[in-house]
PDB file of N, CA and C in Angstrom:
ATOM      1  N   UNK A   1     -62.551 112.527  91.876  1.00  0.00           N
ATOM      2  CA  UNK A   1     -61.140 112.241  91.927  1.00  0.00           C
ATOM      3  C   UNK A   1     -60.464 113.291  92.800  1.00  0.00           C
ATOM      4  N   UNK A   2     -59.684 113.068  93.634  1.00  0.00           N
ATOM      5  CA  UNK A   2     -58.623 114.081  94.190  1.00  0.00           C
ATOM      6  C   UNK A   2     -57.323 113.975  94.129  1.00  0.00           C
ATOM      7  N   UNK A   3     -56.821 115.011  93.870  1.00  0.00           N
ATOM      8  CA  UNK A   3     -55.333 114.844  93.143  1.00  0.00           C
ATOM      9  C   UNK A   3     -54.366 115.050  94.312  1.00  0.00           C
ATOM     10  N   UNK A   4     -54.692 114.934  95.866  1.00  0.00           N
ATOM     11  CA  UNK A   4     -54.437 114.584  96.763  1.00  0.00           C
ATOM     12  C   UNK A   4     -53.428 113.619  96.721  1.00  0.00           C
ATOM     13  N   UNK A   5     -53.868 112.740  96.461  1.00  0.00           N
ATOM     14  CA  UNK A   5     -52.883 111.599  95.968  1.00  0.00           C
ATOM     15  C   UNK A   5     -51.735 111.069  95.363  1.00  0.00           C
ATOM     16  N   UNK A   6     -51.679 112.205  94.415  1.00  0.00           N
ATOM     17  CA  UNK A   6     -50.311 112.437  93.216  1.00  0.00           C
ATOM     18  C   UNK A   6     -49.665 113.576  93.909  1.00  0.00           C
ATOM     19  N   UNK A   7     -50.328 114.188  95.266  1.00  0.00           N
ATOM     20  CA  UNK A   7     -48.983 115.670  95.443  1.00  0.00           C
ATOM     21  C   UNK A   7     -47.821 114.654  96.388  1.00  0.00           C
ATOM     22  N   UNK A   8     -46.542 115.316  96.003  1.00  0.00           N
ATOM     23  CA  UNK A   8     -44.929 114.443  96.309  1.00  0.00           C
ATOM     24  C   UNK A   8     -44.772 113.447  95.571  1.00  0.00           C
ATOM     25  N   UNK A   9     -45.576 113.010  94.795  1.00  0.00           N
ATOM     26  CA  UNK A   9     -45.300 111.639  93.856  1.00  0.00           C
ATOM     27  C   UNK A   9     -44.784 112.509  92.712  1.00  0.00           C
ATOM     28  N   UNK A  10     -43.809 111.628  91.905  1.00  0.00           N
ATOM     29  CA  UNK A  10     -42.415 112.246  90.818  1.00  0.00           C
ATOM     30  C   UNK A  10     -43.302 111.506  89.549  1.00  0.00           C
ATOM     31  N   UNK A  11     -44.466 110.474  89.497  1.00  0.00           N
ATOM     32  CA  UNK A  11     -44.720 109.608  87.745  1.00  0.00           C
ATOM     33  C   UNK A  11     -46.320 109.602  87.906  1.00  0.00           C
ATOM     34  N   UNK A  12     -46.826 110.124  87.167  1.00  0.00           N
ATOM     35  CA  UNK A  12     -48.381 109.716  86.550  1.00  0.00           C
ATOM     36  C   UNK A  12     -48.437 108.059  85.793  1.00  0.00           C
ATOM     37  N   UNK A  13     -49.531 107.355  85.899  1.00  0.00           N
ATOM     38  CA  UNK A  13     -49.662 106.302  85.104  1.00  0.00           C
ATOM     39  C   UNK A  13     -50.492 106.614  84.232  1.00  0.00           C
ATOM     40  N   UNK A  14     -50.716 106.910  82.959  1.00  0.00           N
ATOM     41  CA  UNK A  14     -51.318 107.224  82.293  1.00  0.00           C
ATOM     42  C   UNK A  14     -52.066 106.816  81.607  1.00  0.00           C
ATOM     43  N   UNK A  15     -52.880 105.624  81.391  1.00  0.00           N
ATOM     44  CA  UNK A  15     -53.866 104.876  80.693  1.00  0.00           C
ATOM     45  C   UNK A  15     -55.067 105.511  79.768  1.00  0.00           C
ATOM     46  N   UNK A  16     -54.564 105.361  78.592  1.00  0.00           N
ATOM     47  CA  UNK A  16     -55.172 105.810  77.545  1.00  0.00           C
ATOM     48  C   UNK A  16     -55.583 104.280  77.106  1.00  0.00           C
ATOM     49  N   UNK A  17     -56.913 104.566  75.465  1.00  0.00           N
ATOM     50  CA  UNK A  17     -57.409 103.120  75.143  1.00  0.00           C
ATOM     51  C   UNK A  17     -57.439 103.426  73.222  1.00  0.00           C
ATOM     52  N   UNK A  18     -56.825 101.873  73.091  1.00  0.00           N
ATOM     53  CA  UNK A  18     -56.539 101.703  71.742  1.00  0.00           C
ATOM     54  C   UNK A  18     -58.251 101.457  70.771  1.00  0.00           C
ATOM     55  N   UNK A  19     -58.244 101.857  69.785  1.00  0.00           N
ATOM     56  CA  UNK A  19     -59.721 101.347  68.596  1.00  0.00           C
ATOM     57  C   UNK A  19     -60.619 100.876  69.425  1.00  0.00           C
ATOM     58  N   UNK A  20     -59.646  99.494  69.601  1.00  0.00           N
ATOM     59  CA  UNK A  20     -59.985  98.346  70.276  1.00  0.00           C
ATOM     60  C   UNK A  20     -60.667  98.275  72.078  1.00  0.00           C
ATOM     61  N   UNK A  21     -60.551  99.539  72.142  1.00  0.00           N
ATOM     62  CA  UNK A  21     -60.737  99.025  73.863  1.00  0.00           C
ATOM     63  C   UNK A  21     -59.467  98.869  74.424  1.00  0.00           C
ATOM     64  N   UNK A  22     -58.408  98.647  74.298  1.00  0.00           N
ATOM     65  CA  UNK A  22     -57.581  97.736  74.799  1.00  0.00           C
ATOM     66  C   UNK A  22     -56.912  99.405  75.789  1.00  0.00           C
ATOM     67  N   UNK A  23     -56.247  98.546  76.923  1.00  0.00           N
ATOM     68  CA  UNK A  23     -55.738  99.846  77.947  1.00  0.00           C
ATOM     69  C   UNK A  23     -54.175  99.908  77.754  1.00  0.00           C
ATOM     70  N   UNK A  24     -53.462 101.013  77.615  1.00  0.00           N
ATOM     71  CA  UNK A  24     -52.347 101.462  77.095  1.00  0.00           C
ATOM     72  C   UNK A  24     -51.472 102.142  78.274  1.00  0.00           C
ATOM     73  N   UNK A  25     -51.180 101.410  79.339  1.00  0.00           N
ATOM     74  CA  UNK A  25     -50.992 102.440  81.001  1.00  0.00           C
ATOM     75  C   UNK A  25     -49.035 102.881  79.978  1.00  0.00           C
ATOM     76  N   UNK A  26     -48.883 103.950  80.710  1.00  0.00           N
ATOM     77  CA  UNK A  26     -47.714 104.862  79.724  1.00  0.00           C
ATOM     78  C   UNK A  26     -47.026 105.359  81.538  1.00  0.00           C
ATOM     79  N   UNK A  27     -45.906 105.368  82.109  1.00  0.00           N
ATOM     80  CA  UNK A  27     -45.484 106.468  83.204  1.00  0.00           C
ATOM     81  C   UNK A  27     -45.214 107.802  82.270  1.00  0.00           C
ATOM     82  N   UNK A  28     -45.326 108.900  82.872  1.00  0.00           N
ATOM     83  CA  UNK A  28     -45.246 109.973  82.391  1.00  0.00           C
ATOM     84  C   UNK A  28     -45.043 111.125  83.734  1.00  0.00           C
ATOM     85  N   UNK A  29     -44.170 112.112  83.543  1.00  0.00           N
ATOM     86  CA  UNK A  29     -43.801 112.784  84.264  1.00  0.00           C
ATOM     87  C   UNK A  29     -44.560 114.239  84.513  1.00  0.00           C
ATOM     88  N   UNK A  30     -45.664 114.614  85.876  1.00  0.00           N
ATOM     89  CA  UNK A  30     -46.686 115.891  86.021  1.00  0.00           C
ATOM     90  C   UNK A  30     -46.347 116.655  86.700  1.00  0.00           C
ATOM     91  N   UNK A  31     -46.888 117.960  87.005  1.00  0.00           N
ATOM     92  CA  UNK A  31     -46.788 118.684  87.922  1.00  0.00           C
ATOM     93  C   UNK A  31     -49.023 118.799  88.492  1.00  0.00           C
ATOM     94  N   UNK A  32     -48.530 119.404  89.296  1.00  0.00           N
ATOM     95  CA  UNK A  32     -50.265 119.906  89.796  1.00  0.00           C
ATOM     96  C   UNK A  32     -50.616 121.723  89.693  1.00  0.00           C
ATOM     97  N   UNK A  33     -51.491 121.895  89.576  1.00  0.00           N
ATOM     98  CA  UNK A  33     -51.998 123.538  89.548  1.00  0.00           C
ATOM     99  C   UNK A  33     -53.660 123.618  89.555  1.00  0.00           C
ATOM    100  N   UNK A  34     -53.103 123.545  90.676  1.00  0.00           N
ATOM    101  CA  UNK A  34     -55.232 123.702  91.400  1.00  0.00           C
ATOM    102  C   UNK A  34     -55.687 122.481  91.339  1.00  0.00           C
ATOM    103  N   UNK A  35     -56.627 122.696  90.522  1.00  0.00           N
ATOM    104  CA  UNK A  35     -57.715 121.150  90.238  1.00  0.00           C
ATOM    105  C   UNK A  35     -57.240 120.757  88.846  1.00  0.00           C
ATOM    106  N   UNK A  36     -56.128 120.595  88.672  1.00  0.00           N
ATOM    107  CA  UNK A  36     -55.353 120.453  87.268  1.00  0.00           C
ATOM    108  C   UNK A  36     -54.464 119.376  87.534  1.00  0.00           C
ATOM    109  N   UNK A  37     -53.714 118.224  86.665  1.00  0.00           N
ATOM    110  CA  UNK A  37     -52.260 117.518  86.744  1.00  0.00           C
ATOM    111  C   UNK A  37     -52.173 117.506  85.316  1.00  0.00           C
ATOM    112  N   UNK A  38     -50.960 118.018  84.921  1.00  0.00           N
ATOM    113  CA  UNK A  38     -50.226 118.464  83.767  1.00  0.00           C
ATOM    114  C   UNK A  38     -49.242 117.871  83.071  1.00  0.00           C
ATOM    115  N   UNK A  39     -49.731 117.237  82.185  1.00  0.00           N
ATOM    116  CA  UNK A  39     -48.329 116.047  81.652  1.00  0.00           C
ATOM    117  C   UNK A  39     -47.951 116.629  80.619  1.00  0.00           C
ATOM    118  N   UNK A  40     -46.378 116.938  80.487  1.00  0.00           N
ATOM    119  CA  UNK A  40     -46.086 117.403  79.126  1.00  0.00           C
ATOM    120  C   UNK A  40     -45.440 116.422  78.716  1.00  0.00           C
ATOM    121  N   UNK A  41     -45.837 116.434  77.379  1.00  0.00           N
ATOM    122  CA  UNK A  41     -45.376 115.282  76.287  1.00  0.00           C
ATOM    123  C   UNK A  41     -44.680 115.752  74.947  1.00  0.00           C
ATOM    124  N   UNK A  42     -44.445 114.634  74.124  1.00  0.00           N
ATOM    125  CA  UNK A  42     -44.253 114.665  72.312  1.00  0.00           C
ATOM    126  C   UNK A  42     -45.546 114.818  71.864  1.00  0.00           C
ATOM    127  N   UNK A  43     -45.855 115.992  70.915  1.00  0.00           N
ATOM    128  CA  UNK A  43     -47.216 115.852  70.518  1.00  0.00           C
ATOM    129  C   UNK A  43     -47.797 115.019  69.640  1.00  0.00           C
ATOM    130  N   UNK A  44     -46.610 114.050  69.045  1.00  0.00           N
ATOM    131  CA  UNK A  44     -46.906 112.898  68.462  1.00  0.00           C
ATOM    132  C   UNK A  44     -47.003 111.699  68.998  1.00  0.00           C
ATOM    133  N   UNK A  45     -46.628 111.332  70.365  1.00  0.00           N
ATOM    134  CA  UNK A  45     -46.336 110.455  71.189  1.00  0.00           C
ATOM    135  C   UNK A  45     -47.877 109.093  70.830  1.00  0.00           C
ATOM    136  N   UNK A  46     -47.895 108.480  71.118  1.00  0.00           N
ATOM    137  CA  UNK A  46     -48.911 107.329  70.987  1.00  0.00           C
ATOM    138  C   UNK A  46     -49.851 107.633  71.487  1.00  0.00           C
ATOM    139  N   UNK A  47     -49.623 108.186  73.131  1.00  0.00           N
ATOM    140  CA  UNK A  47     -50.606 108.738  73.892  1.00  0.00           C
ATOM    141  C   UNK A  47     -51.512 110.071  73.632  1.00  0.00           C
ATOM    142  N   UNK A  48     -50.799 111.055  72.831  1.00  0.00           N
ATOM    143  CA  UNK A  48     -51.628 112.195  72.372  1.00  0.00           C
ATOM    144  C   UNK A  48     -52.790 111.764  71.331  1.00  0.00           C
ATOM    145  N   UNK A  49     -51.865 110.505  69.953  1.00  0.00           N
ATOM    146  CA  UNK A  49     -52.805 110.487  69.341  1.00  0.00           C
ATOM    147  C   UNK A  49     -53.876 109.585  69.792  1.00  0.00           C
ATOM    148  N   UNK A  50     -53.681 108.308  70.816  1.00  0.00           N
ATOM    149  CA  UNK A  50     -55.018 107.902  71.087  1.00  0.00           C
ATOM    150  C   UNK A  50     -56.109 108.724  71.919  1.00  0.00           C
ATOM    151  N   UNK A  51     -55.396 110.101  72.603  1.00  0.00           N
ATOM    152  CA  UNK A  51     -56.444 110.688  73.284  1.00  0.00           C
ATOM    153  C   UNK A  51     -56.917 112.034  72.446  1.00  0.00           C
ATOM    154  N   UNK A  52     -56.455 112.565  71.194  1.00  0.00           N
ATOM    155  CA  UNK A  52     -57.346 112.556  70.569  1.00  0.00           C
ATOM    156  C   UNK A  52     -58.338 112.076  69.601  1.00  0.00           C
ATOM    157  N   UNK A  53     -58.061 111.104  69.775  1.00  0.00           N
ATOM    158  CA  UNK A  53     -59.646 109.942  68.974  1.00  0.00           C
ATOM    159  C   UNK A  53     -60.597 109.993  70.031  1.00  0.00           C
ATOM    160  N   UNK A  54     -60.056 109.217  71.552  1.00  0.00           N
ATOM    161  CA  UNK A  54     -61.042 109.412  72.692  1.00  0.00           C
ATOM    162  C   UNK A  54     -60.240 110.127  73.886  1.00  0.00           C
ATOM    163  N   UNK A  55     -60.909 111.229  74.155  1.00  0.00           N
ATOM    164  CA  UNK A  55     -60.123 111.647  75.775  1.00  0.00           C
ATOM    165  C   UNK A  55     -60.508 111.130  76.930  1.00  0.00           C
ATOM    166  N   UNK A  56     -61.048 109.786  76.888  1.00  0.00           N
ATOM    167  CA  UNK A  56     -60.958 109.332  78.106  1.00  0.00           C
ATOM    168  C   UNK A  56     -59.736 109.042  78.539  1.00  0.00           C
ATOM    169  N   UNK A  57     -59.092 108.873  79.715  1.00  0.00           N
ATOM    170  CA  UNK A  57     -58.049 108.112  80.587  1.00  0.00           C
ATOM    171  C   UNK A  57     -58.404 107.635  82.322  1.00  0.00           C
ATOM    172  N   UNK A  58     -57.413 107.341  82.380  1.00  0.00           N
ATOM    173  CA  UNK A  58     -57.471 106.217  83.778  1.00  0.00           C
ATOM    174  C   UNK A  58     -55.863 107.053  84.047  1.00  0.00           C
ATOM    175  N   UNK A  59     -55.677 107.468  85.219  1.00  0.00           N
ATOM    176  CA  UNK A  59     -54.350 108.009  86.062  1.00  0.00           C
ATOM    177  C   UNK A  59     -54.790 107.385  87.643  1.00  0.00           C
ATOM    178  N   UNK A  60     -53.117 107.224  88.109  1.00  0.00           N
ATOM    179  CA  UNK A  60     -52.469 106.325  89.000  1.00  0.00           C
ATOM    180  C   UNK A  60     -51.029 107.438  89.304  1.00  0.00           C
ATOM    181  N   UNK A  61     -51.081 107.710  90.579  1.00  0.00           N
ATOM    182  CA  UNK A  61     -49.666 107.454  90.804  1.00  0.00           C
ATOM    183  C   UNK A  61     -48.894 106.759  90.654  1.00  0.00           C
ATOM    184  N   UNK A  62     -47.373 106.375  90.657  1.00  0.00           N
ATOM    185  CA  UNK A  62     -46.940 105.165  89.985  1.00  0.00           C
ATOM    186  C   UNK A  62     -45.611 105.416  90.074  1.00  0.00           C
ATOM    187  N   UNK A  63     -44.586 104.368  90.067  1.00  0.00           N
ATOM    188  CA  UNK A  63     -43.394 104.547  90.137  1.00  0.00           C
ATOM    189  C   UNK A  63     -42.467 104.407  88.934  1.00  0.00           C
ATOM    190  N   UNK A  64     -41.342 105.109  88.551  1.00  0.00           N
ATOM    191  CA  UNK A  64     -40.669 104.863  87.351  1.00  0.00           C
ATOM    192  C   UNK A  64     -40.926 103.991  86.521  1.00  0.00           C
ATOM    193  N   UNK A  65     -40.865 102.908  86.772  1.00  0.00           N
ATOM    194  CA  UNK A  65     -41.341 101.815  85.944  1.00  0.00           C
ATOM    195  C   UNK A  65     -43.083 101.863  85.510  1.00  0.00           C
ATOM    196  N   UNK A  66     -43.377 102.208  86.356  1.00  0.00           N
ATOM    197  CA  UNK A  66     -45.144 102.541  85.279  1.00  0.00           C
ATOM    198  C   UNK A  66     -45.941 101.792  86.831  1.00  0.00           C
ATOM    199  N   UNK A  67     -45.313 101.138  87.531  1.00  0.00           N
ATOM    200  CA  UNK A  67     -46.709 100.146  88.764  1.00  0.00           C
ATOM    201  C   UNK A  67     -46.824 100.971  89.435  1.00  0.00           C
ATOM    202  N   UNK A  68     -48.574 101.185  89.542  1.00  0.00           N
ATOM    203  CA  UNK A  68     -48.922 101.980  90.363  1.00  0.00           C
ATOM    204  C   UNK A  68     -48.844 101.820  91.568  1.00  0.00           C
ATOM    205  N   UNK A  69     -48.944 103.146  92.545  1.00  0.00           N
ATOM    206  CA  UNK A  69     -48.357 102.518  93.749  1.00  0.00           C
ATOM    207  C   UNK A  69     -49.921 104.141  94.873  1.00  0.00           C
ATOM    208  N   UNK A  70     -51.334 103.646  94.140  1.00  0.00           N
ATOM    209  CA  UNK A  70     -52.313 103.918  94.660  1.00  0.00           C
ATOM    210  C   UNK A  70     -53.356 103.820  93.551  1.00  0.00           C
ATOM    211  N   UNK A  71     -54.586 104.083  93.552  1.00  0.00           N
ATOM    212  CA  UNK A  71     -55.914 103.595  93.023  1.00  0.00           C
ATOM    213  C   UNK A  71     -55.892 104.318  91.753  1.00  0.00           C
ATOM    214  N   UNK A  72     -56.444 103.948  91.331  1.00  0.00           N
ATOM    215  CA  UNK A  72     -56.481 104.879  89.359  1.00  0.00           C
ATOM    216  C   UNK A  72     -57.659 105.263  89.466  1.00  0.00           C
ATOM    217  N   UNK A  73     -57.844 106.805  88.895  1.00  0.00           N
ATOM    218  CA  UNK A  73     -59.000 107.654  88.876  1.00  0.00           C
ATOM    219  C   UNK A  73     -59.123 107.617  87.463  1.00  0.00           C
ATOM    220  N   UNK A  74     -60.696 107.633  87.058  1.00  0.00           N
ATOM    221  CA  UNK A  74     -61.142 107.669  85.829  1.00  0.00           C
ATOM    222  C   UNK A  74     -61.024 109.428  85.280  1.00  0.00           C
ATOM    223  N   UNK A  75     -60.863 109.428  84.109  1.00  0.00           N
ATOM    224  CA  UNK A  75     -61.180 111.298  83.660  1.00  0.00           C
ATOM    225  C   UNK A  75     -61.431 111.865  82.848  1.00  0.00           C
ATOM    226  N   UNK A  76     -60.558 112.760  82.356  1.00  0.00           N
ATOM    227  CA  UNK A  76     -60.349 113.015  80.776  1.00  0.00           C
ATOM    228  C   UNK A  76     -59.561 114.364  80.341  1.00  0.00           C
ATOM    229  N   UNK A  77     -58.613 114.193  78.988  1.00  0.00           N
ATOM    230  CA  UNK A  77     -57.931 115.170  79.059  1.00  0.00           C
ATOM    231  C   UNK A  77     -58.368 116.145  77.800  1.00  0.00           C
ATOM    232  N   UNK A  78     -57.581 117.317  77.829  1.00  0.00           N
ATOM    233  CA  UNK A  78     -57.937 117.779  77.004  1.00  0.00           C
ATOM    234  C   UNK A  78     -56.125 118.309  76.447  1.00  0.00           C
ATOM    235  N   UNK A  79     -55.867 118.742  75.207  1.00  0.00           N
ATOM    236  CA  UNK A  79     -54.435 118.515  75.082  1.00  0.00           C
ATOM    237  C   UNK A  79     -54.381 119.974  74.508  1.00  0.00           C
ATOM    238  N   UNK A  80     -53.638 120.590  75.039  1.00  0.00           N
ATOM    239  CA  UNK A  80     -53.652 121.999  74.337  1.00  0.00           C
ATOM    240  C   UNK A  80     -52.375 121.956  72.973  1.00  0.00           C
ATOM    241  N   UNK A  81     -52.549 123.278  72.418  1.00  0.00           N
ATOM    242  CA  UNK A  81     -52.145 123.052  70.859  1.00  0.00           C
ATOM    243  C   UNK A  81     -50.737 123.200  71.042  1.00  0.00           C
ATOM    244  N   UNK A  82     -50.180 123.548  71.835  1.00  0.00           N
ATOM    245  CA  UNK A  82     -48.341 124.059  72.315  1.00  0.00           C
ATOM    246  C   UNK A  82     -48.346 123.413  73.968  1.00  0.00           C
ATOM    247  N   UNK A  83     -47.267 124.107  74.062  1.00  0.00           N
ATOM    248  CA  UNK A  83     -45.954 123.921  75.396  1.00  0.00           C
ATOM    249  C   UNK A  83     -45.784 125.434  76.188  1.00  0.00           C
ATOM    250  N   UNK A  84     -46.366 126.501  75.031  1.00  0.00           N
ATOM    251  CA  UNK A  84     -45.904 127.831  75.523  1.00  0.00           C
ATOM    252  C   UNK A  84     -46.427 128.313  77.027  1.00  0.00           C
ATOM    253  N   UNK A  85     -47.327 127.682  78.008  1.00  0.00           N
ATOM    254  CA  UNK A  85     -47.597 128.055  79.224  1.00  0.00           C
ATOM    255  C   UNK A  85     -46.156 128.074  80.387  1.00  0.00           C
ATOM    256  N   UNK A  86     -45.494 129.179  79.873  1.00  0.00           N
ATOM    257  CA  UNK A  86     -44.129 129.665  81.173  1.00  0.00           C
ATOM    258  C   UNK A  86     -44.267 128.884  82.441  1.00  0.00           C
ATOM    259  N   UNK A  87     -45.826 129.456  82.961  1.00  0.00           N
ATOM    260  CA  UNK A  87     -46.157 128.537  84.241  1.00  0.00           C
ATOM    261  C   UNK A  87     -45.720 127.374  84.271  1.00  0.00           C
ATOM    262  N   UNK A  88     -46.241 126.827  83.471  1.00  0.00           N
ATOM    263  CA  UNK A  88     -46.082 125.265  83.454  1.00  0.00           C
ATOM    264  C   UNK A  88     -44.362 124.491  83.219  1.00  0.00           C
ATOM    265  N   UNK A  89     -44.065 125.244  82.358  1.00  0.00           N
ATOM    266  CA  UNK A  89     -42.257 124.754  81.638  1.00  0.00           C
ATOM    267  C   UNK A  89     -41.821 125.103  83.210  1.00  0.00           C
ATOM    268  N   UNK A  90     -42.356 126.604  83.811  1.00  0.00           N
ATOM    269  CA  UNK A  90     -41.059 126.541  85.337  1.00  0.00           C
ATOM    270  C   UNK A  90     -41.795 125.465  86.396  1.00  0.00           C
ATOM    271  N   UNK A  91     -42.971 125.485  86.293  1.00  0.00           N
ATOM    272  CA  UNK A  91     -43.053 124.090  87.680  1.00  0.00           C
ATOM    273  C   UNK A  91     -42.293 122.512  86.878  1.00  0.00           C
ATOM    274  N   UNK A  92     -42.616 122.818  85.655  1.00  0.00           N
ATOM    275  CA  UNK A  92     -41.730 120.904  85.484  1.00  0.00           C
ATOM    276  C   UNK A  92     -40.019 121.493  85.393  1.00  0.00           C
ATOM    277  N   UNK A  93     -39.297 122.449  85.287  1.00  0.00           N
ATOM    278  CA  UNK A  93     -38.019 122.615  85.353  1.00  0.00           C
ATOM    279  C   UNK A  93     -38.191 122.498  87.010  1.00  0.00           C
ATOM    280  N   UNK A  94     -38.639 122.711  87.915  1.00  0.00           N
ATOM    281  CA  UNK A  94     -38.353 123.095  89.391  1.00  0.00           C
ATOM    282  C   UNK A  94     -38.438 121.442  89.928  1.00  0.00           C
ATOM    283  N   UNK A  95     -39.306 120.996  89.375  1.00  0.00           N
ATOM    284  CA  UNK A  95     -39.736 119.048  89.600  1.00  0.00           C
ATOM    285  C   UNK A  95     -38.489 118.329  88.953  1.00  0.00           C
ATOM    286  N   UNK A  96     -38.526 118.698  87.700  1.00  0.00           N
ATOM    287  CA  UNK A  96     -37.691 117.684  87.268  1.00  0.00           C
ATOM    288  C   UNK A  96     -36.063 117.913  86.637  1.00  0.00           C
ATOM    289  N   UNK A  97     -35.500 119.004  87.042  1.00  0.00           N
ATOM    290  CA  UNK A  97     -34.268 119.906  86.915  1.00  0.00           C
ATOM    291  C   UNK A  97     -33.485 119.467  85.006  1.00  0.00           C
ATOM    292  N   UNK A  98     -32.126 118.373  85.506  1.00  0.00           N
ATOM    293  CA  UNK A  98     -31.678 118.943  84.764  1.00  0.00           C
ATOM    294  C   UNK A  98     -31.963 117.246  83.643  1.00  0.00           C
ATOM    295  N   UNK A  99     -32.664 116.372  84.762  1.00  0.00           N
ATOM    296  CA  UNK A  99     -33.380 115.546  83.841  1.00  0.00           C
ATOM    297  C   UNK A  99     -34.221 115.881  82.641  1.00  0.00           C
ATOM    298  N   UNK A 100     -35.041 116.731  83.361  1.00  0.00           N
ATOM    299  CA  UNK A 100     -36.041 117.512  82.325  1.00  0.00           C
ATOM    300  C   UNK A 100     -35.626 118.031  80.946  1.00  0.00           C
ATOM    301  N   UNK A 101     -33.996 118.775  81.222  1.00  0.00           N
ATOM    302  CA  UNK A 101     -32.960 119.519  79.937  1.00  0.00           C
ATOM    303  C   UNK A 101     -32.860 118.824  79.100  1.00  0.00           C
ATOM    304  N   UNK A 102     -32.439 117.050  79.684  1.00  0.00           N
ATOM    305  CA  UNK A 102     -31.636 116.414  78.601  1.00  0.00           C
ATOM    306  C   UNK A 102     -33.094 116.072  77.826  1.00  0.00           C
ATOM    307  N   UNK A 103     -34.052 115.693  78.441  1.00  0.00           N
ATOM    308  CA  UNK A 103     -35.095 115.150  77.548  1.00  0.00           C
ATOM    309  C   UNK A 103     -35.951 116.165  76.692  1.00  0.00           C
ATOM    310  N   UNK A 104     -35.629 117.400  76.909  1.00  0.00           N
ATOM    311  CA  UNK A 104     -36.348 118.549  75.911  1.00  0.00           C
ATOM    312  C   UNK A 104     -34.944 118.513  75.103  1.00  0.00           C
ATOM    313  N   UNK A 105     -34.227 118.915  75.666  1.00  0.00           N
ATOM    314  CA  UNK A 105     -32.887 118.498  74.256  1.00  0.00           C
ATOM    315  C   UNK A 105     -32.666 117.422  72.898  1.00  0.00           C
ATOM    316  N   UNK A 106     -33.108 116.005  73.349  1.00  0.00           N
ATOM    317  CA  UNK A 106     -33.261 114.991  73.132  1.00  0.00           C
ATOM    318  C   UNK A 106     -34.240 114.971  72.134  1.00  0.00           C
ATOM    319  N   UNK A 107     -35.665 115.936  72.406  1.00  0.00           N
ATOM    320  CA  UNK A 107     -36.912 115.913  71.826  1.00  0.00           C
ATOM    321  C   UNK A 107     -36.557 117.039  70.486  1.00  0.00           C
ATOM    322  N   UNK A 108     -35.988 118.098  70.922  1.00  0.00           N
ATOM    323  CA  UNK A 108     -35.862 119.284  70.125  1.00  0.00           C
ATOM    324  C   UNK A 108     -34.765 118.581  68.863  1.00  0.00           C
ATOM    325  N   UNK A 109     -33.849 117.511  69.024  1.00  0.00           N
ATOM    326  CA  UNK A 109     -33.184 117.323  68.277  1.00  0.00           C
ATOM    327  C   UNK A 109     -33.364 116.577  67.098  1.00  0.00           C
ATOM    328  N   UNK A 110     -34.309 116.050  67.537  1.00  0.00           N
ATOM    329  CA  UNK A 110     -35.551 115.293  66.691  1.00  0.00           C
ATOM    330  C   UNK A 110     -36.694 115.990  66.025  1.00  0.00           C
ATOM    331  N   UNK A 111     -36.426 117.129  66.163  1.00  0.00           N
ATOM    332  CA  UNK A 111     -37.504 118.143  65.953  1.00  0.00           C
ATOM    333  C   UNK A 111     -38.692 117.877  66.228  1.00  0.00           C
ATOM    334  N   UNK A 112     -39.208 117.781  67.673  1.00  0.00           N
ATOM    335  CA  UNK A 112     -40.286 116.834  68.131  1.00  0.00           C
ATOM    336  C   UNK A 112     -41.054 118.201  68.959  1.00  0.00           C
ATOM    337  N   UNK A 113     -42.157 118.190  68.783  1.00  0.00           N
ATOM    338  CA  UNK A 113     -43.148 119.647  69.390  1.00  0.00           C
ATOM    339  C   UNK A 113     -43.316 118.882  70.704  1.00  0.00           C
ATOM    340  N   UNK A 114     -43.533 119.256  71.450  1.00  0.00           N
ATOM    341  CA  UNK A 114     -44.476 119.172  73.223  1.00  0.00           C
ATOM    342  C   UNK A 114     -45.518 119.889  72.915  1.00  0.00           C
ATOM    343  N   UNK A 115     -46.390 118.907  73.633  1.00  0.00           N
ATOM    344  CA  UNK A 115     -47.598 119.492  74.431  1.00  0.00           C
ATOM    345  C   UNK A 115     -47.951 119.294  75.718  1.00  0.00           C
ATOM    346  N   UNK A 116     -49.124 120.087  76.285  1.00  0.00           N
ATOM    347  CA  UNK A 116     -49.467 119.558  77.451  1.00  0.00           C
ATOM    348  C   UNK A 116     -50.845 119.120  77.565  1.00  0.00           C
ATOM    349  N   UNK A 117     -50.955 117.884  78.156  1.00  0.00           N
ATOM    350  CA  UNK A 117     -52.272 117.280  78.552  1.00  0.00           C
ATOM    351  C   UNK A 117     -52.979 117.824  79.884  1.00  0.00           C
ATOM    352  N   UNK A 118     -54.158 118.414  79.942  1.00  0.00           N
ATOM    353  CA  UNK A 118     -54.877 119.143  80.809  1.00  0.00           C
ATOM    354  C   UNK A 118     -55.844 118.013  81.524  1.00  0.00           C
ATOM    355  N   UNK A 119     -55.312 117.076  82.489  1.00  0.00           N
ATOM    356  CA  UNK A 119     -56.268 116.371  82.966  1.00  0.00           C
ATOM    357  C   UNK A 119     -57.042 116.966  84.338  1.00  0.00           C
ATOM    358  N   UNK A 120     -58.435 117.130  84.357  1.00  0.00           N
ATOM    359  CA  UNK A 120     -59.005 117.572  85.142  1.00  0.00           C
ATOM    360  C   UNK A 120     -59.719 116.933  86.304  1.00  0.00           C
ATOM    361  N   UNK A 121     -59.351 117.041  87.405  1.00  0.00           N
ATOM    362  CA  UNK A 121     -59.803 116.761  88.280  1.00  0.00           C
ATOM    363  C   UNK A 121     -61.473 116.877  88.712  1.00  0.00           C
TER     364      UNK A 121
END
């Protein structure tokens, strides 16, 4: 996979898989760091808990609405236990400004944890 593909693109497609097999494509908002793309999420979100049952996924660049808009690479993530990587909170504040505020606001008010998904290239 090369993450070539997702640098200047603003949405990950995120395809995680239900019990069942069944494919779950999610848009979700990354940054990149090396051989890394970094999705921070709700650590309860649908998508955390089906990828820890299985960490396989399928990622796509993709536009707001979720259609991808280049080829989907197979992978797998690994989800770390917090949000606390500084690195990471300032590259998605620098990507996604003050969009980013209202939706950690939004999350915190709900008393909702973040994490980040470590998909590896």
């Amino acid at each position: 996979m090369s993450l070539q593909s997702f640098d200047g693109k603003k949405y990950v497609s995120v395809v995680t898989y239900r019990k069942n097999g069944e494919k779950v494509p999610t848009p979700a908002w990354f940054v990149l760091d090396r051989n890394h793309l970094y999705v921070w999420t709700e650590a309860e979100s649908g998508k955390v808990r089906r990828l820890r049952r299985n960490p396989k996924l399928a990622i796509a660049p993709c536009k707001m609405n979720g259609t991808p808009i280049g080829p989907y690479f197979e992978s797998v993530a690994a989800i770390a236990p917090d949000d606390s990587r500084l690195d990471l909170q300032r590259a998605f504040k620098a990507k996604y400004g003050l969009t980013l505020a209202l939706s950690r606001l939004f999350s915190r008010s709900r008393g909702a944890k973040r994490v980040f998904l470590d998909i590896s290239a």
